[in-house]
PDB file of N, CA and C in Angstrom:
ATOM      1  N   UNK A   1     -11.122 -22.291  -4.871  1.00  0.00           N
ATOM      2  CA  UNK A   1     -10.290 -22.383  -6.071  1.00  0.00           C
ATOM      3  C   UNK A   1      -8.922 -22.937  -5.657  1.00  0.00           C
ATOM      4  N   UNK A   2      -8.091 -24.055  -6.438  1.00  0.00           N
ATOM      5  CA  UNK A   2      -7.128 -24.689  -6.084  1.00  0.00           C
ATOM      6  C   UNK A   2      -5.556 -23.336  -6.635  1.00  0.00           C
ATOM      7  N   UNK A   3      -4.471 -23.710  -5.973  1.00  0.00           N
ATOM      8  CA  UNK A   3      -3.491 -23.043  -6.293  1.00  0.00           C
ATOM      9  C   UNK A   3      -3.558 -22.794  -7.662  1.00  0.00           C
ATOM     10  N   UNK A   4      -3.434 -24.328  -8.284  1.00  0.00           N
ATOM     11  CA  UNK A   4      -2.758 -24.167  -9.502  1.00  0.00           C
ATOM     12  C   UNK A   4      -3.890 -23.475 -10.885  1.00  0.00           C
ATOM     13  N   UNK A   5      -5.308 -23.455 -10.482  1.00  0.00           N
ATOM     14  CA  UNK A   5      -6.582 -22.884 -10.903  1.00  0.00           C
ATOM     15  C   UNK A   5      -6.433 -21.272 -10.689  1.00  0.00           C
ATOM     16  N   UNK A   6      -6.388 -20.913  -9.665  1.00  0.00           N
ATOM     17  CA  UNK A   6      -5.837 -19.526  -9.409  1.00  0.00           C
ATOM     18  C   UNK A   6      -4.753 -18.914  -9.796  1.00  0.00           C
ATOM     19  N   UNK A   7      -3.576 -19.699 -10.138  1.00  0.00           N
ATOM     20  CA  UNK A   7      -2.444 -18.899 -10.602  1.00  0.00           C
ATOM     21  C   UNK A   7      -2.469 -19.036 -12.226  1.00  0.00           C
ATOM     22  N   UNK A   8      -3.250 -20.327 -12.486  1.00  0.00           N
ATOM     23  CA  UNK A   8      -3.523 -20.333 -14.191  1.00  0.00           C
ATOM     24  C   UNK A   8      -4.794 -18.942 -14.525  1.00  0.00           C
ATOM     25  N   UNK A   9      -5.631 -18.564 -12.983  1.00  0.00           N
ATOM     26  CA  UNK A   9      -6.283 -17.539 -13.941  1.00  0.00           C
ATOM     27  C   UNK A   9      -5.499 -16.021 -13.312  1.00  0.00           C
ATOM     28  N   UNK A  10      -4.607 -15.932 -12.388  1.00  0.00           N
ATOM     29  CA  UNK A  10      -3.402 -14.754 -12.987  1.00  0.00           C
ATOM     30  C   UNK A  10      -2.793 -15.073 -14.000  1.00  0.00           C
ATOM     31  N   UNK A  11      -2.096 -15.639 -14.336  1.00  0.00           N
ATOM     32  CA  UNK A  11      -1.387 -15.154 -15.742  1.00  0.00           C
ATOM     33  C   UNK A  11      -2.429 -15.440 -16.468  1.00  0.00           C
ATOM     34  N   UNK A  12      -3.473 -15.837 -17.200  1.00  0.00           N
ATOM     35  CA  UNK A  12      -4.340 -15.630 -17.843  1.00  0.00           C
ATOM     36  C   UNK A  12      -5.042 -14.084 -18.052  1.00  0.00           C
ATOM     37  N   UNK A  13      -5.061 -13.227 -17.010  1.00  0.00           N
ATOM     38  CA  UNK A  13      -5.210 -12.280 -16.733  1.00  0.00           C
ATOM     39  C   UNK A  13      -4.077 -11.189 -17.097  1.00  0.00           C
ATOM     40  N   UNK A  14      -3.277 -11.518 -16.631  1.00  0.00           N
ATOM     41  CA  UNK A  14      -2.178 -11.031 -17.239  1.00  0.00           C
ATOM     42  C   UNK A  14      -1.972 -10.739 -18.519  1.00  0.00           C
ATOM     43  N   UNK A  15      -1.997 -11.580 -19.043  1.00  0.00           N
ATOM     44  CA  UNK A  15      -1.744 -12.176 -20.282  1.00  0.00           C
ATOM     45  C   UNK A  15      -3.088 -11.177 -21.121  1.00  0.00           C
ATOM     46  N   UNK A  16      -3.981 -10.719 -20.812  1.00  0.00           N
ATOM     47  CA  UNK A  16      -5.080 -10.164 -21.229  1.00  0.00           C
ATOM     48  C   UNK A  16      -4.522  -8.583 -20.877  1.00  0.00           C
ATOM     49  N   UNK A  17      -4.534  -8.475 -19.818  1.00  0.00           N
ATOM     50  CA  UNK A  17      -3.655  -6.906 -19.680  1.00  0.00           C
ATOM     51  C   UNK A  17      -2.525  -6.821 -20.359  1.00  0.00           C
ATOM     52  N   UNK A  18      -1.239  -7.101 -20.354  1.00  0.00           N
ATOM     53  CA  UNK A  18      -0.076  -7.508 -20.864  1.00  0.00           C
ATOM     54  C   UNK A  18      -0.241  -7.454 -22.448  1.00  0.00           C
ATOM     55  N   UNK A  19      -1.023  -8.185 -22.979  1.00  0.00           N
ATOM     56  CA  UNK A  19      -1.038  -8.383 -24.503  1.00  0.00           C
ATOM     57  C   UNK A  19       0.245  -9.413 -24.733  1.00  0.00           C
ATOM     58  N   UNK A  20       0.238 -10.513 -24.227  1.00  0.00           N
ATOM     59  CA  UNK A  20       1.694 -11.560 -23.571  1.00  0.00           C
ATOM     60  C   UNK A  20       0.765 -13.126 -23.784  1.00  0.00           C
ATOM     61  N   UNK A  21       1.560 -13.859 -23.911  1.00  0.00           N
ATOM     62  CA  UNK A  21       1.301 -15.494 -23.874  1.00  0.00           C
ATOM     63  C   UNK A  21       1.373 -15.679 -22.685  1.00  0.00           C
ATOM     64  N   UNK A  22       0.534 -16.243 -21.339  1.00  0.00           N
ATOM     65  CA  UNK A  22       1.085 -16.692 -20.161  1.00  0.00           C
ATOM     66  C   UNK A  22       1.880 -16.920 -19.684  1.00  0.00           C
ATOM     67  N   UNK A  23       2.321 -17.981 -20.487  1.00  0.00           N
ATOM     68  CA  UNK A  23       3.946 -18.799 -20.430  1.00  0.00           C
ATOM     69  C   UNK A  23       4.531 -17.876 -20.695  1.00  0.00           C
ATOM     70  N   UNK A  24       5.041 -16.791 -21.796  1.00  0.00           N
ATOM     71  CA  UNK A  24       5.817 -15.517 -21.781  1.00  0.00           C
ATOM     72  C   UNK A  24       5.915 -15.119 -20.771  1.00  0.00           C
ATOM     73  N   UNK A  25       4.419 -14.777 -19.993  1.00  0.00           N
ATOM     74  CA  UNK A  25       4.830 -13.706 -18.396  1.00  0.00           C
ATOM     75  C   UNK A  25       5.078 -14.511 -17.622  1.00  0.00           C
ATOM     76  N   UNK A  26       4.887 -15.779 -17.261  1.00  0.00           N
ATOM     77  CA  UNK A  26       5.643 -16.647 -16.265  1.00  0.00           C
ATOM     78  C   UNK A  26       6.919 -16.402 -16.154  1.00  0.00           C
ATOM     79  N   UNK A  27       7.623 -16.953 -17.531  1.00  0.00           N
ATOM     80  CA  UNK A  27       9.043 -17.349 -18.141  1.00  0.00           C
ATOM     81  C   UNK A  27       9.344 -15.931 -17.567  1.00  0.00           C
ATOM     82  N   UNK A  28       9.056 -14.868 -18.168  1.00  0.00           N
ATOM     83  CA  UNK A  28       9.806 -13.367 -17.576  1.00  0.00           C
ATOM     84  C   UNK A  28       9.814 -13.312 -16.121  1.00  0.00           C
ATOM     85  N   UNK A  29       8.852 -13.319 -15.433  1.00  0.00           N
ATOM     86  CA  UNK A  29       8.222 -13.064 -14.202  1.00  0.00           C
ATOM     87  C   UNK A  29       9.723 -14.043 -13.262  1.00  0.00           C
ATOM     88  N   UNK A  30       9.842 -14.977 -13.916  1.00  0.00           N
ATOM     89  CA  UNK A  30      10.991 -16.091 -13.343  1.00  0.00           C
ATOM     90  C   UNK A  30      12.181 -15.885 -13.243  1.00  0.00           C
ATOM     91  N   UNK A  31      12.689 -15.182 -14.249  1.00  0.00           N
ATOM     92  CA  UNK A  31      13.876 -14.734 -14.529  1.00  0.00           C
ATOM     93  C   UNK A  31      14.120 -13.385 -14.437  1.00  0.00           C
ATOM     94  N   UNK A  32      12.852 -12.647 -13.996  1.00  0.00           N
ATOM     95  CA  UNK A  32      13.222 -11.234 -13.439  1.00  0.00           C
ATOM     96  C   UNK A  32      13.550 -10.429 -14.490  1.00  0.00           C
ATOM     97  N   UNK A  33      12.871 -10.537 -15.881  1.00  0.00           N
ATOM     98  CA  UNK A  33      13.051  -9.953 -16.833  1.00  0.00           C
ATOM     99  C   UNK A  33      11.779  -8.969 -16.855  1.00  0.00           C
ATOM    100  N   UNK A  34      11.578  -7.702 -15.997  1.00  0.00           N
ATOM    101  CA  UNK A  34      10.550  -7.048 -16.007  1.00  0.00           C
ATOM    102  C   UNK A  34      10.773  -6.027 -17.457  1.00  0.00           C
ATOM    103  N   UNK A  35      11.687  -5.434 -18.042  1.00  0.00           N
ATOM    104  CA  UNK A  35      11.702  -5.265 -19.838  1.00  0.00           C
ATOM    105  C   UNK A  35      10.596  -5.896 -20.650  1.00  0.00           C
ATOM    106  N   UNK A  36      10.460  -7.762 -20.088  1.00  0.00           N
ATOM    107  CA  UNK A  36       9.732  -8.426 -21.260  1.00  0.00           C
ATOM    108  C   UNK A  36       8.564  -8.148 -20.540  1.00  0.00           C
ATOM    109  N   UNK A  37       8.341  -8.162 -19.576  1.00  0.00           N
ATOM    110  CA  UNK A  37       6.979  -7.958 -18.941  1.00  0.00           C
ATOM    111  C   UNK A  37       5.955  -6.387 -18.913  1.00  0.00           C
ATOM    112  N   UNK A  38       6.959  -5.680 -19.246  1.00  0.00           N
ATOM    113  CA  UNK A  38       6.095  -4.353 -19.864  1.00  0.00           C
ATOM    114  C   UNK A  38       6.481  -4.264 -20.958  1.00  0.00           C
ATOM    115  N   UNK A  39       6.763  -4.644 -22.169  1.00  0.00           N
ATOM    116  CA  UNK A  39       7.086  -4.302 -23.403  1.00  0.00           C
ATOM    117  C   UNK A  39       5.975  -3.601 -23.811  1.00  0.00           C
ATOM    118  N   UNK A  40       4.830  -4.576 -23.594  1.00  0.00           N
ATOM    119  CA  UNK A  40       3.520  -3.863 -24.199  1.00  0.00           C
ATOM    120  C   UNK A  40       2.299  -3.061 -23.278  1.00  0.00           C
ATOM    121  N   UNK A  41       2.727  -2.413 -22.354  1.00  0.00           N
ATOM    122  CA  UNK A  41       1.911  -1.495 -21.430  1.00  0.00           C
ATOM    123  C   UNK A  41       2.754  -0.058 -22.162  1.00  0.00           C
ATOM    124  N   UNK A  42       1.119   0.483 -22.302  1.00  0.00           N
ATOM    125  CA  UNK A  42       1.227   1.971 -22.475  1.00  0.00           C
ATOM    126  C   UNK A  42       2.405   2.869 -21.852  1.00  0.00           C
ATOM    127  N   UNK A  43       3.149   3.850 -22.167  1.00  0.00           N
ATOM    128  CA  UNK A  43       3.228   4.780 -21.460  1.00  0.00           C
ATOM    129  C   UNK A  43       3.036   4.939 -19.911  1.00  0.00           C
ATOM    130  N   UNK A  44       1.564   5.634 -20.286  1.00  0.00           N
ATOM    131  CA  UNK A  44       1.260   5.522 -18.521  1.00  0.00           C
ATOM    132  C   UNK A  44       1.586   4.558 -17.709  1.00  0.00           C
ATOM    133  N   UNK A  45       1.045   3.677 -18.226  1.00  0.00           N
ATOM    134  CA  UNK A  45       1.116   2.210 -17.167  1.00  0.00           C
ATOM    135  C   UNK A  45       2.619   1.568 -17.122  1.00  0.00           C
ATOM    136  N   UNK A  46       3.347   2.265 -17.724  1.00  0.00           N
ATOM    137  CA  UNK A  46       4.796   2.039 -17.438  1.00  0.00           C
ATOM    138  C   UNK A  46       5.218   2.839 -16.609  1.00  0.00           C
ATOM    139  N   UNK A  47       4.937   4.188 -16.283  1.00  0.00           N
ATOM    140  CA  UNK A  47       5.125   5.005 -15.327  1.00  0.00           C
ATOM    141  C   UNK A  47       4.788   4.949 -14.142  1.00  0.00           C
ATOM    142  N   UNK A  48       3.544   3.986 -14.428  1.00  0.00           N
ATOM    143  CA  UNK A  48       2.600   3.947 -12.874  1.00  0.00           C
ATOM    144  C   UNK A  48       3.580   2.490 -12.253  1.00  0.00           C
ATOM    145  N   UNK A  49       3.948   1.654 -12.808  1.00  0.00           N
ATOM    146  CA  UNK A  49       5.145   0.382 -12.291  1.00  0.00           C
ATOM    147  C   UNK A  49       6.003   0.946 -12.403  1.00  0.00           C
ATOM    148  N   UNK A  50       6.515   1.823 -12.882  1.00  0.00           N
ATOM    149  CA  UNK A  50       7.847   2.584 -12.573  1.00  0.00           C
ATOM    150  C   UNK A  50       7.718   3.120 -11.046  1.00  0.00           C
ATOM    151  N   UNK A  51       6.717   4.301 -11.133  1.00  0.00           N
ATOM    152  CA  UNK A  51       6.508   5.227  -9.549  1.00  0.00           C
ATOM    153  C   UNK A  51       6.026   4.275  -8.408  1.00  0.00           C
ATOM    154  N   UNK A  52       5.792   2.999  -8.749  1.00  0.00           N
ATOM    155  CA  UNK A  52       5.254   1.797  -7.462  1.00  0.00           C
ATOM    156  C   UNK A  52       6.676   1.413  -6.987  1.00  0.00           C
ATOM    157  N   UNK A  53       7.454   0.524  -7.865  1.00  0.00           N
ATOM    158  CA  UNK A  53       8.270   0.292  -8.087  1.00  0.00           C
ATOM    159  C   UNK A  53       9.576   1.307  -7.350  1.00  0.00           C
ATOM    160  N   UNK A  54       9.423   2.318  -7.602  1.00  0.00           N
ATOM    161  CA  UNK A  54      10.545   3.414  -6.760  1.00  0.00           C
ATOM    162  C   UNK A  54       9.885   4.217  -5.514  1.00  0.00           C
ATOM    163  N   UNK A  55       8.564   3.669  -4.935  1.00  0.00           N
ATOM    164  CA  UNK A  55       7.919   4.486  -3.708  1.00  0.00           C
ATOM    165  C   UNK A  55       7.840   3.384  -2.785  1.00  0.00           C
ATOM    166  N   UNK A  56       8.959   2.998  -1.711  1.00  0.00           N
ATOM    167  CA  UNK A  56       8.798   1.731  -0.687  1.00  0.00           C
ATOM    168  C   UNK A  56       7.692   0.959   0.130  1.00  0.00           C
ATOM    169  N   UNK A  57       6.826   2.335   0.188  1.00  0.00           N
ATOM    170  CA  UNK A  57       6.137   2.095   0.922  1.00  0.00           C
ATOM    171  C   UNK A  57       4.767   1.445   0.079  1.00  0.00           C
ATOM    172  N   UNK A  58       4.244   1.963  -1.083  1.00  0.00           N
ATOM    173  CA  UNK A  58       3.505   1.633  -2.507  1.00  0.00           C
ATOM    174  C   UNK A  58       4.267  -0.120  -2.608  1.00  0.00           C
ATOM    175  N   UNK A  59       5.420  -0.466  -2.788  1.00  0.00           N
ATOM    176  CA  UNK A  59       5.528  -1.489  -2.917  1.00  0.00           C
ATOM    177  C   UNK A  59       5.841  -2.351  -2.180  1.00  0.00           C
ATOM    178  N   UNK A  60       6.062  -2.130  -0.836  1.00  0.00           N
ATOM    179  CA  UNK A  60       5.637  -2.839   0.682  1.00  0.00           C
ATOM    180  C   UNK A  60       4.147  -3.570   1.031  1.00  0.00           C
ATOM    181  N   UNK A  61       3.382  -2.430  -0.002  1.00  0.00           N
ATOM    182  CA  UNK A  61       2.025  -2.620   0.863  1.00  0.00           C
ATOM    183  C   UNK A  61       1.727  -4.045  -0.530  1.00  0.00           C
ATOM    184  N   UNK A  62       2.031  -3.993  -1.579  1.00  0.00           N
ATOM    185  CA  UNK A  62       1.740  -4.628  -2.711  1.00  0.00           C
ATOM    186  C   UNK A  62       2.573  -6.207  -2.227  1.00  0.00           C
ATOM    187  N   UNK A  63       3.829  -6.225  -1.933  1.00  0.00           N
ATOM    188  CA  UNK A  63       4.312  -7.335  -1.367  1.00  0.00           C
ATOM    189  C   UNK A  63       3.595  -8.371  -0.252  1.00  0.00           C
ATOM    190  N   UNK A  64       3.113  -7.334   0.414  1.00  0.00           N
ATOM    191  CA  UNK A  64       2.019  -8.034   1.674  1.00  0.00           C
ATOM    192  C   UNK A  64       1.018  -8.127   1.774  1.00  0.00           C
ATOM    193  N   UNK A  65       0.755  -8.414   0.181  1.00  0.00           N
ATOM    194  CA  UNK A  65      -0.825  -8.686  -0.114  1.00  0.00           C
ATOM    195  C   UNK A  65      -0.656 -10.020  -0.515  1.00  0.00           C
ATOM    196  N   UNK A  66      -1.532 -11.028   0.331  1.00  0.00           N
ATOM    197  CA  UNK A  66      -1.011 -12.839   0.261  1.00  0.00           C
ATOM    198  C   UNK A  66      -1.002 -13.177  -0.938  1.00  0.00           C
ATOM    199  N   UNK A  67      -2.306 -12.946  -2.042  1.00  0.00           N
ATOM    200  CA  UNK A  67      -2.340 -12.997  -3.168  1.00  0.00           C
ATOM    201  C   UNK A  67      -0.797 -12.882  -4.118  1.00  0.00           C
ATOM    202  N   UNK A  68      -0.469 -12.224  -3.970  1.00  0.00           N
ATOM    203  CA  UNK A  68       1.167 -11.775  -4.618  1.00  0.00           C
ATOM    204  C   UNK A  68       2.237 -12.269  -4.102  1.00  0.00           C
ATOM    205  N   UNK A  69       2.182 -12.701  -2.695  1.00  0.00           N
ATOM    206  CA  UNK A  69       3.058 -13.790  -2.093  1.00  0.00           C
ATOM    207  C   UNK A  69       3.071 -14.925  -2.458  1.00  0.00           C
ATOM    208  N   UNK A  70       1.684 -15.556  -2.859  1.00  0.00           N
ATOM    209  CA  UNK A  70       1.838 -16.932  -3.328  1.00  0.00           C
ATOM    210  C   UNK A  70       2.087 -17.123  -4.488  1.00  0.00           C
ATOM    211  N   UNK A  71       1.768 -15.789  -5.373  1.00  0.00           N
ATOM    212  CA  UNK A  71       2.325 -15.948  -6.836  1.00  0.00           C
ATOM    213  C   UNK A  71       4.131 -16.217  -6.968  1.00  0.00           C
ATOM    214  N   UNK A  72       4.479 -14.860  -5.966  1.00  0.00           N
ATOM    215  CA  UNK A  72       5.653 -15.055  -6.128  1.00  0.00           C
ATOM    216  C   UNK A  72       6.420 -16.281  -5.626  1.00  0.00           C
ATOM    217  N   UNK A  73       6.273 -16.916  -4.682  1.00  0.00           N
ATOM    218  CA  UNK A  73       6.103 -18.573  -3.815  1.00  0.00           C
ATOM    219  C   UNK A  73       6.606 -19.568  -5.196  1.00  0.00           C
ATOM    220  N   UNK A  74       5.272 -19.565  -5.745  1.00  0.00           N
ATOM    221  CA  UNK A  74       5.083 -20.400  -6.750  1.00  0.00           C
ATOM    222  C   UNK A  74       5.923 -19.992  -8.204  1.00  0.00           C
ATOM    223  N   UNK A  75       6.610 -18.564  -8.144  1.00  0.00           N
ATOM    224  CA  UNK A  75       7.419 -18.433  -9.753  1.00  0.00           C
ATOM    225  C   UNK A  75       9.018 -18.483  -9.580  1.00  0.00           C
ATOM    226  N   UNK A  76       9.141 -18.429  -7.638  1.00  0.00           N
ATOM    227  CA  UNK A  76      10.518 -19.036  -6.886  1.00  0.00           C
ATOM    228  C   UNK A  76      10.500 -20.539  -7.112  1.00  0.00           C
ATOM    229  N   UNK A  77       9.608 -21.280  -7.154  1.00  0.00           N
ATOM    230  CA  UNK A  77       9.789 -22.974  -7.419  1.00  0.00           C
ATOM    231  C   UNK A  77       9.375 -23.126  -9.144  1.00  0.00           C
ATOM    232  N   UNK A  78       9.429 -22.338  -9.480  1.00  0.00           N
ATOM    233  CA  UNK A  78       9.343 -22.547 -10.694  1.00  0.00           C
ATOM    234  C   UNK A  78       8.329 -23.117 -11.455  1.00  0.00           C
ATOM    235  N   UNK A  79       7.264 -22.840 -10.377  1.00  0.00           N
ATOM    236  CA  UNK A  79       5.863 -23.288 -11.370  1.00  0.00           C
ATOM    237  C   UNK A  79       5.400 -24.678 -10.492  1.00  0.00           C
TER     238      UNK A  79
END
């Protein structure tokens, strides 16, 4: 699967979890607007990116997963 095939089917995915337009979670994802990026996750699942989010080691291990490196790679150049 090519980069740009793979990162069109994360945010596609996203966008299915999220309840979000792709381009919405890109555009947020870019500008570090994580507000727009959970607007529409439950409760829980705001808690559970909250407690990742504030446990270093939970979001160490999530950073150094290549998958999420190249996303983030690719939303630093802006697409």
């Amino acid at each position: 699967m090519s980069n740009s095939n793979f990162d069109n089917e994360i945010f596609k995915n996203l966008s299915k979890s999220l309840g979000q337009n792709p381009e919405e979670i890109k555009k947020s994802a870019q500008q570090g607007n994580m507000e727009a990026l959970m607007k529409n996750l439950s409760p829980s699942q705001k808690q559970k990116v909250s407690s990742m989010l504030q446990n270093p080691e939970a979001t160490k291990k999530l950073l150094e997963n290549p998958q999420v490196q190249a996303l983030i790679r690719k939303l630093q150049n802006n697409g």
